[in-house]
C-alpha atoms as a PDB file:
ATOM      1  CA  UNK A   1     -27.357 -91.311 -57.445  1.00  0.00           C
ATOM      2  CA  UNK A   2     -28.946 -88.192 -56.503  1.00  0.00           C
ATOM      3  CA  UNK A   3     -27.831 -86.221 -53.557  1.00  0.00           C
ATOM      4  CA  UNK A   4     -29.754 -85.326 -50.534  1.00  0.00           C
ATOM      5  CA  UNK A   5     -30.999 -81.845 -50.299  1.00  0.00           C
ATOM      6  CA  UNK A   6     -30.147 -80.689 -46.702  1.00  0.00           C
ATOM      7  CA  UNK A   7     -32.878 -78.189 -45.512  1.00  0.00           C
ATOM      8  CA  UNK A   8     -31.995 -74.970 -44.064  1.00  0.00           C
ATOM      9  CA  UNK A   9     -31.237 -74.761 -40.043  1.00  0.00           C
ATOM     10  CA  UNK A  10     -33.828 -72.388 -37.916  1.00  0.00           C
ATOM     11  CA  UNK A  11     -31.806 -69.245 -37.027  1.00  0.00           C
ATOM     12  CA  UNK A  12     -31.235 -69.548 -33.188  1.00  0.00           C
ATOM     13  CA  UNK A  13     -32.912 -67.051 -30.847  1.00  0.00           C
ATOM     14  CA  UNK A  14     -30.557 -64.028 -29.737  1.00  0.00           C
ATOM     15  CA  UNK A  15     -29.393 -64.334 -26.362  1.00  0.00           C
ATOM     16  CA  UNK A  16     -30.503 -61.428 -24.258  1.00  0.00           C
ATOM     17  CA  UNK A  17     -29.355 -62.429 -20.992  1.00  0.00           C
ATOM     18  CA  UNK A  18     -26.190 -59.441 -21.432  1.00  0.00           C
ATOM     19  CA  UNK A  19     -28.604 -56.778 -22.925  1.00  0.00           C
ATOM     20  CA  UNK A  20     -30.933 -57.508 -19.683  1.00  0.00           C
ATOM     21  CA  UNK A  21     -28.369 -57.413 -17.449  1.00  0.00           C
ATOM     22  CA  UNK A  22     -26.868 -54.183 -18.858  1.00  0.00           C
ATOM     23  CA  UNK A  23     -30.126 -52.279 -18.744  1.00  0.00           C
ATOM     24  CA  UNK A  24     -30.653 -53.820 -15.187  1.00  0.00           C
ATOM     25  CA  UNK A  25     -27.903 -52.217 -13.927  1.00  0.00           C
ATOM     26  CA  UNK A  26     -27.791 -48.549 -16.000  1.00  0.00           C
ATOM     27  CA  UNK A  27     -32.059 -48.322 -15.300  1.00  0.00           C
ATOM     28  CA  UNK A  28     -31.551 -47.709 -11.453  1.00  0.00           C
ATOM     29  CA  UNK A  29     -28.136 -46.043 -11.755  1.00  0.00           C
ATOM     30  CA  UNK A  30     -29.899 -43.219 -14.187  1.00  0.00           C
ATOM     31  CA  UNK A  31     -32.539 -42.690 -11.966  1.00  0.00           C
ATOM     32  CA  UNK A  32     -30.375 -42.112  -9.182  1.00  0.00           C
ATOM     33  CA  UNK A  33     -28.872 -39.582 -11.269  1.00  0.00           C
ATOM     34  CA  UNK A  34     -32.109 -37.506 -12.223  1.00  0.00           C
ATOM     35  CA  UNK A  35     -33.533 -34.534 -10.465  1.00  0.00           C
ATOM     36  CA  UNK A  36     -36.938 -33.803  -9.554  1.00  0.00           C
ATOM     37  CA  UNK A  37     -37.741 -29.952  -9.129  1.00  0.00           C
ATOM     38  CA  UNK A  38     -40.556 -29.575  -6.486  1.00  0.00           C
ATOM     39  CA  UNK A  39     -43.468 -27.260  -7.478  1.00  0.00           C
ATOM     40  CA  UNK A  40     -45.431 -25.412  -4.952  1.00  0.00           C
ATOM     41  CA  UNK A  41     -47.737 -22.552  -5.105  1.00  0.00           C
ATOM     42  CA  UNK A  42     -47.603 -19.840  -2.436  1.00  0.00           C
ATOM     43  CA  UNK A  43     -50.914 -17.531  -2.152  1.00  0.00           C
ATOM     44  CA  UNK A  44     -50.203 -13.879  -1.840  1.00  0.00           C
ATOM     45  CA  UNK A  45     -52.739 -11.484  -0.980  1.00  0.00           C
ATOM     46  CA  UNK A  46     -51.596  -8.050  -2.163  1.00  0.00           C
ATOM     47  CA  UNK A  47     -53.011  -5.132  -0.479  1.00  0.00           C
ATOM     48  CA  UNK A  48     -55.734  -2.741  -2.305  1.00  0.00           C
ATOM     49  CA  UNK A  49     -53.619   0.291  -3.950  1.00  0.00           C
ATOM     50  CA  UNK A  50     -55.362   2.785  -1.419  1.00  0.00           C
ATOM     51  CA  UNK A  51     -54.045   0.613   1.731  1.00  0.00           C
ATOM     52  CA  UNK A  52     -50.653   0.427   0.530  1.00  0.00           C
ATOM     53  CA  UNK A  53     -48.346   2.725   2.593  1.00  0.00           C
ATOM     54  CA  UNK A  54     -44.548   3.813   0.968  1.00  0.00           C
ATOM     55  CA  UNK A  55     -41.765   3.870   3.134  1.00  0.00           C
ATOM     56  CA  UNK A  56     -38.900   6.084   2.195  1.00  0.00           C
ATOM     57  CA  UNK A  57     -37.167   4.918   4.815  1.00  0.00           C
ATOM     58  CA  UNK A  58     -33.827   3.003   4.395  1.00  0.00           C
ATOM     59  CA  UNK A  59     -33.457  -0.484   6.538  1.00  0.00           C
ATOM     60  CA  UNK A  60     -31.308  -0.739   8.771  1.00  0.00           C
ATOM     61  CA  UNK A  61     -28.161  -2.104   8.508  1.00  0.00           C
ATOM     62  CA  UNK A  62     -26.964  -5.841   9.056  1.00  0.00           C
ATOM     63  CA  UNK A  63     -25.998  -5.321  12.747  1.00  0.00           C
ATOM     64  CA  UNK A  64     -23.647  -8.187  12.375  1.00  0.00           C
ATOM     65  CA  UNK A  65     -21.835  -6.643   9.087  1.00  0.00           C
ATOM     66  CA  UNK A  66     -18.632  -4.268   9.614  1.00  0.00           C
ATOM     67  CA  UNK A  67     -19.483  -2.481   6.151  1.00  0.00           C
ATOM     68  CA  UNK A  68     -15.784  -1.533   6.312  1.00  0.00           C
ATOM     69  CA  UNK A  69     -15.229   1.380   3.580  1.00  0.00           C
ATOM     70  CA  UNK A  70     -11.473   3.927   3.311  1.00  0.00           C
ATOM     71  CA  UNK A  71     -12.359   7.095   1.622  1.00  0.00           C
ATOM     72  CA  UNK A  72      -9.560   9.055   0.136  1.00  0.00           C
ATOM     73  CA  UNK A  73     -10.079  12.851  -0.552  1.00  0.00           C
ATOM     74  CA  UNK A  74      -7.748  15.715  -0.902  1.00  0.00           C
ATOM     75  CA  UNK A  75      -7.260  16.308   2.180  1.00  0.00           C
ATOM     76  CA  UNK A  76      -7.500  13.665   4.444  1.00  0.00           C
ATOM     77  CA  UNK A  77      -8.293   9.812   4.662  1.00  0.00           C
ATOM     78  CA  UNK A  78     -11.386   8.155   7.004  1.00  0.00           C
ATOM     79  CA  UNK A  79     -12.070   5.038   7.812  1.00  0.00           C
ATOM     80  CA  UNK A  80     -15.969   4.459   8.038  1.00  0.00           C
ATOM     81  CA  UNK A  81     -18.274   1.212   9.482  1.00  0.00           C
ATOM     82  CA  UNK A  82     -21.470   0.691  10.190  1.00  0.00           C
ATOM     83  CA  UNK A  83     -22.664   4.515   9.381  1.00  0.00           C
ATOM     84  CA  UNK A  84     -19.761   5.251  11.501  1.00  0.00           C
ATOM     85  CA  UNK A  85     -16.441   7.404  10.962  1.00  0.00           C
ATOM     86  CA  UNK A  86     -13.048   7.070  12.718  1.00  0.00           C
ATOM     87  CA  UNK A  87     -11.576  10.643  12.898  1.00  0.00           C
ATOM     88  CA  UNK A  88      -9.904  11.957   9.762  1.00  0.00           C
ATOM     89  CA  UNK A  89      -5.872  11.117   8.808  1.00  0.00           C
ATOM     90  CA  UNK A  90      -5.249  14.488   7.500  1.00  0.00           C
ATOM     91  CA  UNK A  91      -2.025  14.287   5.443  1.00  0.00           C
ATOM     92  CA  UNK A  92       0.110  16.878   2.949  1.00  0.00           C
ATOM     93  CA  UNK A  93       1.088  15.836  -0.291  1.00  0.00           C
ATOM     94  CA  UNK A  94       4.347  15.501  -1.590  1.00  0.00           C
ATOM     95  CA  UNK A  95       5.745  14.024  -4.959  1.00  0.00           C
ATOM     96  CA  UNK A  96       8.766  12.060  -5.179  1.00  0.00           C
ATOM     97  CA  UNK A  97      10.848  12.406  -8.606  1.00  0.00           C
ATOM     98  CA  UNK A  98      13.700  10.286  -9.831  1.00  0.00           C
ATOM     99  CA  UNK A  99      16.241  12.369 -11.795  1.00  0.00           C
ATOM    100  CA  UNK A 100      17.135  11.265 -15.226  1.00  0.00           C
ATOM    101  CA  UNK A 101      20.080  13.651 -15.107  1.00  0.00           C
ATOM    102  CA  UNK A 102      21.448  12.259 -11.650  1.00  0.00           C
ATOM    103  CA  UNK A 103      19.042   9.152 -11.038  1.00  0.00           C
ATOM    104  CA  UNK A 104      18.788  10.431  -7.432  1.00  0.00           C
ATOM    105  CA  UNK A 105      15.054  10.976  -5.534  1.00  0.00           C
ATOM    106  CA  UNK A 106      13.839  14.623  -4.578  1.00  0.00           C
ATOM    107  CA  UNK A 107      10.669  15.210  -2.952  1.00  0.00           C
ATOM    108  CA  UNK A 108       8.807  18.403  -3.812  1.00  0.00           C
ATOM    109  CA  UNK A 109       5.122  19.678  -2.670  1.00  0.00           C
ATOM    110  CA  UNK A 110       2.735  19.809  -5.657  1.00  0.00           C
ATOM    111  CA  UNK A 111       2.276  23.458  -5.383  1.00  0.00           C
ATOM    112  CA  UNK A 112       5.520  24.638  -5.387  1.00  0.00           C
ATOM    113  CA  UNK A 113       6.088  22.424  -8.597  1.00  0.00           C
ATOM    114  CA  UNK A 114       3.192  23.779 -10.735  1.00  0.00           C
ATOM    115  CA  UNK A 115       4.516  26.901  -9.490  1.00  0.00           C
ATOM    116  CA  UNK A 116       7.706  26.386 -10.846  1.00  0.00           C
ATOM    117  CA  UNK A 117       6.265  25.063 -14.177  1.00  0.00           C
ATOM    118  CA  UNK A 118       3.861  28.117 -14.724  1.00  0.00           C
ATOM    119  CA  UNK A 119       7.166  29.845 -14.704  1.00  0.00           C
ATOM    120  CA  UNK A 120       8.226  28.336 -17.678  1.00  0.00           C
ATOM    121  CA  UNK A 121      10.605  25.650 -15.660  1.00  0.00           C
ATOM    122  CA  UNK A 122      11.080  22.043 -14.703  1.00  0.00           C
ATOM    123  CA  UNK A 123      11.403  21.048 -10.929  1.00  0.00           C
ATOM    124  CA  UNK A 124      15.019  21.038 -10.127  1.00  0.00           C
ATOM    125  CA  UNK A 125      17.238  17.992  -9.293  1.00  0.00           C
ATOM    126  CA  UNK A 126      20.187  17.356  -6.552  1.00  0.00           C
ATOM    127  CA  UNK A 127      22.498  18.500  -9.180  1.00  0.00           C
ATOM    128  CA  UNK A 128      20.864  21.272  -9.942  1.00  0.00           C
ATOM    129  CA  UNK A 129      19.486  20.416 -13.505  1.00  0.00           C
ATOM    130  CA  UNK A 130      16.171  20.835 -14.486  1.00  0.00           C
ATOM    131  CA  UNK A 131      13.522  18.594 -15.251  1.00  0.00           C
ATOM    132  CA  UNK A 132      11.958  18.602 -19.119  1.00  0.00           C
ATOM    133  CA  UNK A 133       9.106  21.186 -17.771  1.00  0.00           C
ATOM    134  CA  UNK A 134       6.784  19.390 -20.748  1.00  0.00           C
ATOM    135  CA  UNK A 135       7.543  15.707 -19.360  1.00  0.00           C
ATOM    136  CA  UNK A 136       8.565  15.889 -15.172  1.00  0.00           C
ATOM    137  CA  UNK A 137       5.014  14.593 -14.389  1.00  0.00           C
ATOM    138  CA  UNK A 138       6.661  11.237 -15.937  1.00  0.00           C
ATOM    139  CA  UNK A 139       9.804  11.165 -13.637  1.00  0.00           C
ATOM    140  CA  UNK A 140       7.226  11.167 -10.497  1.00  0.00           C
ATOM    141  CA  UNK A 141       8.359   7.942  -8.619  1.00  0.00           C
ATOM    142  CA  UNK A 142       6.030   7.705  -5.865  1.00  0.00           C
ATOM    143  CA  UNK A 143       2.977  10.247  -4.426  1.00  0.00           C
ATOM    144  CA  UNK A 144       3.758  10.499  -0.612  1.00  0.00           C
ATOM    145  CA  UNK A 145       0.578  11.393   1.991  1.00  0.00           C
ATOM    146  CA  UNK A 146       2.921  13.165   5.328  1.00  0.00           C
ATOM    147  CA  UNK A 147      -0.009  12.553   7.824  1.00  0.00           C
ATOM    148  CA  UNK A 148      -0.668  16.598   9.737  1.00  0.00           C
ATOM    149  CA  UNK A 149      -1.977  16.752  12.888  1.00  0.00           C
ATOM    150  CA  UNK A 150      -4.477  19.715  13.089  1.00  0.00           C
ATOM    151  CA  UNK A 151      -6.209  21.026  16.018  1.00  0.00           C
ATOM    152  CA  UNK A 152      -9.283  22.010  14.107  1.00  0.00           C
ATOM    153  CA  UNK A 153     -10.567  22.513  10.790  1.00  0.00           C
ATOM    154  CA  UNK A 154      -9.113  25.654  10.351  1.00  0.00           C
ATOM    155  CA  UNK A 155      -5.762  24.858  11.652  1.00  0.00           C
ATOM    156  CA  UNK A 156      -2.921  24.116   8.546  1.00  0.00           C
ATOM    157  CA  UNK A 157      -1.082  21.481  11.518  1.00  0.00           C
ATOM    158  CA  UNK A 158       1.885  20.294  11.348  1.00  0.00           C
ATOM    159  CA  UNK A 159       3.534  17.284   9.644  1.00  0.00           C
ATOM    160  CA  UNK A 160       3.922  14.426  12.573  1.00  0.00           C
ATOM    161  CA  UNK A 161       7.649  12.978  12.057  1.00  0.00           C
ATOM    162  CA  UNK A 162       8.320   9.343  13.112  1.00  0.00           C
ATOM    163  CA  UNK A 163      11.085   6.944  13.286  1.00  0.00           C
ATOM    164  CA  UNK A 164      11.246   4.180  10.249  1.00  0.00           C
ATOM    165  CA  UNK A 165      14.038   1.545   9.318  1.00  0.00           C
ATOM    166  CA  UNK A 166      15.757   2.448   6.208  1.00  0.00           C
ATOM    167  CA  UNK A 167      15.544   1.235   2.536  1.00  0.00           C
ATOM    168  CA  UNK A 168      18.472   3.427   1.294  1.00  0.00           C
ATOM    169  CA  UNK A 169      18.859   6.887  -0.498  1.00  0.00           C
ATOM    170  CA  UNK A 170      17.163   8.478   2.858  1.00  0.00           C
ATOM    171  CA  UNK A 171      13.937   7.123   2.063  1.00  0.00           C
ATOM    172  CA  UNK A 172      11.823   5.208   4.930  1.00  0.00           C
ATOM    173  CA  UNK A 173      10.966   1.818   4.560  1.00  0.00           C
ATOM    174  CA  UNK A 174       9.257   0.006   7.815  1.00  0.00           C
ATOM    175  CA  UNK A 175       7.965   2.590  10.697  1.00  0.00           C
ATOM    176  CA  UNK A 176       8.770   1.664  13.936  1.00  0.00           C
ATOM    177  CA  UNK A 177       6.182   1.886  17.165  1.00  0.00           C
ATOM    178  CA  UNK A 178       6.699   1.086  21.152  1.00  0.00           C
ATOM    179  CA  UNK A 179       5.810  -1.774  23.299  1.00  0.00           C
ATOM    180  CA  UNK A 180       2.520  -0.021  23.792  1.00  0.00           C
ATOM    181  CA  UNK A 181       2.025  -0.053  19.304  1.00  0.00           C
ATOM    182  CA  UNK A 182       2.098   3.133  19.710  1.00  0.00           C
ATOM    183  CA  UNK A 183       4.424   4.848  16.705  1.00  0.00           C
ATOM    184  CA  UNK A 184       7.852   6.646  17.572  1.00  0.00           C
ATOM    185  CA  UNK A 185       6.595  10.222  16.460  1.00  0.00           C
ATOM    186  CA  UNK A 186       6.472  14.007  17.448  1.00  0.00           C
ATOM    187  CA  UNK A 187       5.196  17.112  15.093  1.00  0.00           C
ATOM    188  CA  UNK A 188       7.915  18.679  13.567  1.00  0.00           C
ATOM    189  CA  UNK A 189       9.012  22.275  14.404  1.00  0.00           C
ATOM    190  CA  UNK A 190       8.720  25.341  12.617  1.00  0.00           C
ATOM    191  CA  UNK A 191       5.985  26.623   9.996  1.00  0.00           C
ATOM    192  CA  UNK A 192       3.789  23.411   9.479  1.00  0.00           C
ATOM    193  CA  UNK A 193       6.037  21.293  11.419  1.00  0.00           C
ATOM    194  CA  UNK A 194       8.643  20.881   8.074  1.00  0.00           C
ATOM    195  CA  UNK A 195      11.177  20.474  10.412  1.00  0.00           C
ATOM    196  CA  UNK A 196      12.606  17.577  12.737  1.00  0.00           C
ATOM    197  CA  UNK A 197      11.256  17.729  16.102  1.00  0.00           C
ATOM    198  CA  UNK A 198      14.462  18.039  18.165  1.00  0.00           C
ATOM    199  CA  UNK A 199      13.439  15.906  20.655  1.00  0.00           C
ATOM    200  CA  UNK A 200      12.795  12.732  18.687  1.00  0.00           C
ATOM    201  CA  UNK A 201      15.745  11.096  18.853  1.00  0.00           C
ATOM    202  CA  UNK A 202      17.002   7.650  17.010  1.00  0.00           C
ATOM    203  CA  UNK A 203      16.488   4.117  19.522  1.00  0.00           C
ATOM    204  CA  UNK A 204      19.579   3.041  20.202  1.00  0.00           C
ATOM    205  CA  UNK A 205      20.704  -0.913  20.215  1.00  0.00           C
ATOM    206  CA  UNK A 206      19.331  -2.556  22.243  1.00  0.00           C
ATOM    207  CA  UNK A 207      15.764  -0.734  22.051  1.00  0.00           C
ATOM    208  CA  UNK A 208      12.942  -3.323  21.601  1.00  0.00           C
ATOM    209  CA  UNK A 209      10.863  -2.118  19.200  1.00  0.00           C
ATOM    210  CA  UNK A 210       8.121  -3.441  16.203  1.00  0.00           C
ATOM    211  CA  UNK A 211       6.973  -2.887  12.977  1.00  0.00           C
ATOM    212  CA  UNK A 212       3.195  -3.320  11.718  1.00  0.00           C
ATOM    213  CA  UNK A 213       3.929  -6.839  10.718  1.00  0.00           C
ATOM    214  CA  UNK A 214       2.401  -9.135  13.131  1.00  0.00           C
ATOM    215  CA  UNK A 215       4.623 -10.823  15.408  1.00  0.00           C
ATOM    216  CA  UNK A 216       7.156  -8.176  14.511  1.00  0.00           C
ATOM    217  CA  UNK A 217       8.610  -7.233  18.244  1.00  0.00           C
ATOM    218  CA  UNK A 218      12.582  -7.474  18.613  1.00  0.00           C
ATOM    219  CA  UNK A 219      15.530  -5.881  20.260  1.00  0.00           C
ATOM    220  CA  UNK A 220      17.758  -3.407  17.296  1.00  0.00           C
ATOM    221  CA  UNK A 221      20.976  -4.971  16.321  1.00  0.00           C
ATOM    222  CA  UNK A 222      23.745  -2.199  16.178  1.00  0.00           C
ATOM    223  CA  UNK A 223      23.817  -2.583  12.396  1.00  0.00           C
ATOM    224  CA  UNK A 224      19.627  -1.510  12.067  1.00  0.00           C
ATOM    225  CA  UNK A 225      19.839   0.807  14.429  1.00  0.00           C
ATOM    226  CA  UNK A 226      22.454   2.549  12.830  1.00  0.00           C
ATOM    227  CA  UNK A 227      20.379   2.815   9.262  1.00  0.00           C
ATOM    228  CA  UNK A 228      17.380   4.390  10.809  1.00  0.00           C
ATOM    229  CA  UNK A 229      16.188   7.290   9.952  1.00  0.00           C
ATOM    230  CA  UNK A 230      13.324  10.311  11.022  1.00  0.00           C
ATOM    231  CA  UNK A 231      10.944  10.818   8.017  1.00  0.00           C
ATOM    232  CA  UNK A 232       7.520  12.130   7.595  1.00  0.00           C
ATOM    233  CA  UNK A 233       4.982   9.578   8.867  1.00  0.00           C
ATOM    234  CA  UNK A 234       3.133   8.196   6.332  1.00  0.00           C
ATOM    235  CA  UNK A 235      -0.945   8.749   5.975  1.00  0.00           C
ATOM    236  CA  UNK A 236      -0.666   5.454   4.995  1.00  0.00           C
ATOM    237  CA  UNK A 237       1.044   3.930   7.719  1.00  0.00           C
ATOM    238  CA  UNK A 238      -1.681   4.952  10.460  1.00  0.00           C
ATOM    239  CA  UNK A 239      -4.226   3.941   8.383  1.00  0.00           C
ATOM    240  CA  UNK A 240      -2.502   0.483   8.129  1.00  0.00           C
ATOM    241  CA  UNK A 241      -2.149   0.430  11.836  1.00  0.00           C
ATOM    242  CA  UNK A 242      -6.192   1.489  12.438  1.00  0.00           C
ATOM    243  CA  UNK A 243      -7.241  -1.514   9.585  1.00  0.00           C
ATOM    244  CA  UNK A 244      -4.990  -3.874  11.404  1.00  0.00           C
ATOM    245  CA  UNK A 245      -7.031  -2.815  14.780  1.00  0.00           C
ATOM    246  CA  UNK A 246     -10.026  -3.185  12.923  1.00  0.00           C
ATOM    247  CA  UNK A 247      -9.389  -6.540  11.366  1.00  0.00           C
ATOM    248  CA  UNK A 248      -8.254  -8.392  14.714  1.00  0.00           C
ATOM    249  CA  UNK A 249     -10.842  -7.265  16.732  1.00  0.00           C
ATOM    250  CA  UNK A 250     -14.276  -8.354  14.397  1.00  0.00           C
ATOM    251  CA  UNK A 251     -12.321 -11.044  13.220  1.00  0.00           C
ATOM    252  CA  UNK A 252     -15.393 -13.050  13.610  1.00  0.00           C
ATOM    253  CA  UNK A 253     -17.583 -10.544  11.676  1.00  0.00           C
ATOM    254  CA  UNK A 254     -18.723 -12.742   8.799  1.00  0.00           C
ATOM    255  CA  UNK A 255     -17.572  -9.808   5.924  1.00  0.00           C
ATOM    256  CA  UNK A 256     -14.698  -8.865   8.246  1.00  0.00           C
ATOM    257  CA  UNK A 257     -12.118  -9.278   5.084  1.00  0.00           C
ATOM    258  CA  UNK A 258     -14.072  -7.107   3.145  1.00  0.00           C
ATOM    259  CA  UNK A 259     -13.706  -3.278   2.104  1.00  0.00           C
ATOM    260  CA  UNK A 260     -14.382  -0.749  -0.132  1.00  0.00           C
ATOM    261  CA  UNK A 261     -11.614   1.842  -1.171  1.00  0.00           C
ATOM    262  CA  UNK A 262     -13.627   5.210  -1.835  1.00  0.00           C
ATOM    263  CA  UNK A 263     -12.548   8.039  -4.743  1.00  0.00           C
ATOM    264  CA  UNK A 264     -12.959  10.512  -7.142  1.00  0.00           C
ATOM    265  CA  UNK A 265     -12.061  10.146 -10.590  1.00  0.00           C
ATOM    266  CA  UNK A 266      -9.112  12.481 -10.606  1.00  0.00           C
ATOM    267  CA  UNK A 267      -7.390  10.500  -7.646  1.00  0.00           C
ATOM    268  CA  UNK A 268      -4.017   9.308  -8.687  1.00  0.00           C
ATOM    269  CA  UNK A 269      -3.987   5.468  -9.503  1.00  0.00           C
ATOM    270  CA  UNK A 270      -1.314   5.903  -7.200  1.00  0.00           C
ATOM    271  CA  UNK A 271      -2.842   6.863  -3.700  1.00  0.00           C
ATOM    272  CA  UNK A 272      -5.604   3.637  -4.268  1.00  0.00           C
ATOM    273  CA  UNK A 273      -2.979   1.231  -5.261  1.00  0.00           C
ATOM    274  CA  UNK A 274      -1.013   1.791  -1.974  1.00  0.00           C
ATOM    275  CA  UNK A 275      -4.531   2.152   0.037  1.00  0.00           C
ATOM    276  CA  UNK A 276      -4.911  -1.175  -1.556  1.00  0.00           C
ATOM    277  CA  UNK A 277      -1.724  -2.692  -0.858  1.00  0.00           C
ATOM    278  CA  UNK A 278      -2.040  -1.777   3.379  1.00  0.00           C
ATOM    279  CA  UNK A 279      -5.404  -3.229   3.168  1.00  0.00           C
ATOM    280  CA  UNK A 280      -4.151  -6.376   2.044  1.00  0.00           C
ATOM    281  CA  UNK A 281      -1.416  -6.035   4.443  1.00  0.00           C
ATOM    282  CA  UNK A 282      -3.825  -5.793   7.005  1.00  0.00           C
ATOM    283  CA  UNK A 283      -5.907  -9.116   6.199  1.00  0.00           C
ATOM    284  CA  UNK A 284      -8.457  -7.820   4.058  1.00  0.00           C
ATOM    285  CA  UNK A 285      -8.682 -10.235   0.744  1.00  0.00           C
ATOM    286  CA  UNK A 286     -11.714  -8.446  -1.036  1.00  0.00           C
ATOM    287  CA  UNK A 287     -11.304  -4.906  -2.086  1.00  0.00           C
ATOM    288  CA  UNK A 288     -13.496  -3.362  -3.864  1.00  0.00           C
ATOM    289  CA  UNK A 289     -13.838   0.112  -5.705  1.00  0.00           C
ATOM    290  CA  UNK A 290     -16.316   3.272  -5.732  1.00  0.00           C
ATOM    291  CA  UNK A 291     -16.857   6.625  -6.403  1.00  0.00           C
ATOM    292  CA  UNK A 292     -16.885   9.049  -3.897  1.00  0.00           C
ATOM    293  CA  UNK A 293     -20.140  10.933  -3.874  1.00  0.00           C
ATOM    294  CA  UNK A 294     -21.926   8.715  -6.732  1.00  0.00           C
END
């Protein structure tokens, strides 16, 4: 009996109801997604070469920019703004060593020490050792700016002593000012004022007084009062006190937390680094850097 040859089935049509429905869904979404860039021509007529007139002259400045720079020289610090200067923080330089021999601080003037070392010596410590004369630029601990107030140009001044709270070993730490923000200071007495005024005398308990921290006002316990002490003011503290001034009041300037620390290249990394850290202190969160002159 033969058997019954079964002819092939027709293959059945794809369904492409899912494919259509996928591509009806991802077609609108990528076009949502693509950008267009807008072409347009703008016609400039440039003026004929013998018409043109050069102008040397700078524009002026944003009138609603502070343009807040701190230049630091050898002398003296300033504060500038909108082509403006404050008046110079004249200050006198002083280095601060840590012994090796004694591991105690000692605080000389620059000149006397390269005088000392052209003599063939190391800066002395408290107990009398000396410094290694080929390696005491190493044992500097901290650069310190004693602001000066001078009468003129000519005049040397004399270093302005204030009243600070005390971080141990003698050496300041927060300087204290009135109810009027103004600081707790007098210039000192004898040649250049290296010497305590003898009429600044300690606050008591009791006296309300601040720091340059905002919000800083208080009455001294008997304890702080007792640890203060009368130390050089600090170039660095009234420039602290003048950026805070300056901050608060254009706080609504739109580059009001910028400014630009000003230099040569021989300052000490030092000096900028604490310039830097007041004017942080003071609510400025972009410093930048540049060369004094160039």
């Amino acid at each position: 009996m033969a058997k019954e040859i079964k002819k092939p089935k027709k293959p059945e049509e794809p369904d492409l109801l899912p494919a259509m429905g996928l591509f009806t869904i991802l077609i609108p979404m990528l076009l949502s997604m693509t950008a267009f860039q807008k072409l347009a021509i703008v016609e400039v007529n440039l003026p004929e070469r013998s018409n043109m007139i050069m102008d040397d002259t700078p524009p002026e400045p944003d009138q609603q920019a502070l343009n807040l720079s701190l230049a630091v020289t050898t002398d003296y610090l300033v504060i500038g703004a909108r082509g403006g200067f404050q008046p110079n923080v004249y200050f006198k330089e002083m280095w601060t060593f840590r012994c090796k021999s004694d591991a105690k601080l000692i605080t000389y003037a620059p000149e006397d020490v390269k005088s000392v070392v052209e003599g063939g010596h190391g800066p002395k410590c408290q107990d009398g050792s000396e410094m290694d004369v080929e390696k005491y630029i190493y044992d500097i601990e901290t650069i310190e700016l004693w602001a000066i107030q001078k009468e003129s140009e000519e005049d040397p001044g004399r270093v302005i002593w204030g009243m600070y709270s005390s971080q141990g070993e003698g050496r300041p730490d927060s300087v204290y000012l009135d109810g009027a923000n103004n600081f707790l200071a007098l210039p000192g007495e004898g040649p250049l004022g290296l010497q305590k005024p003898a009429a600044l005398k300690l606050p008591s308990a009791g006296t309300r007084v601040s720091t340059l921290s905002e919000n800083s006002e208080r009455a001294l316990k008997p304890d702080a009062a007792a640890s203060n002490i009368i130390y050089a003011l600090s170039a660095y503290d009234v420039i602290a006190k003048d950026l805070i001034a300056i901050h608060t009041q254009f706080i609504d300037l739109e580059d009001v937390d910028n400014i630009i620390i000003v230099a040569n290249d021989d300052t000490q990394f030092d000096k900028i680094i604490q310039l830097m850290d007041r004017a942080k202190e003071a609510g400025f969160t972009k410093i930048n850097l540049a060369k004094l002159g160039g």
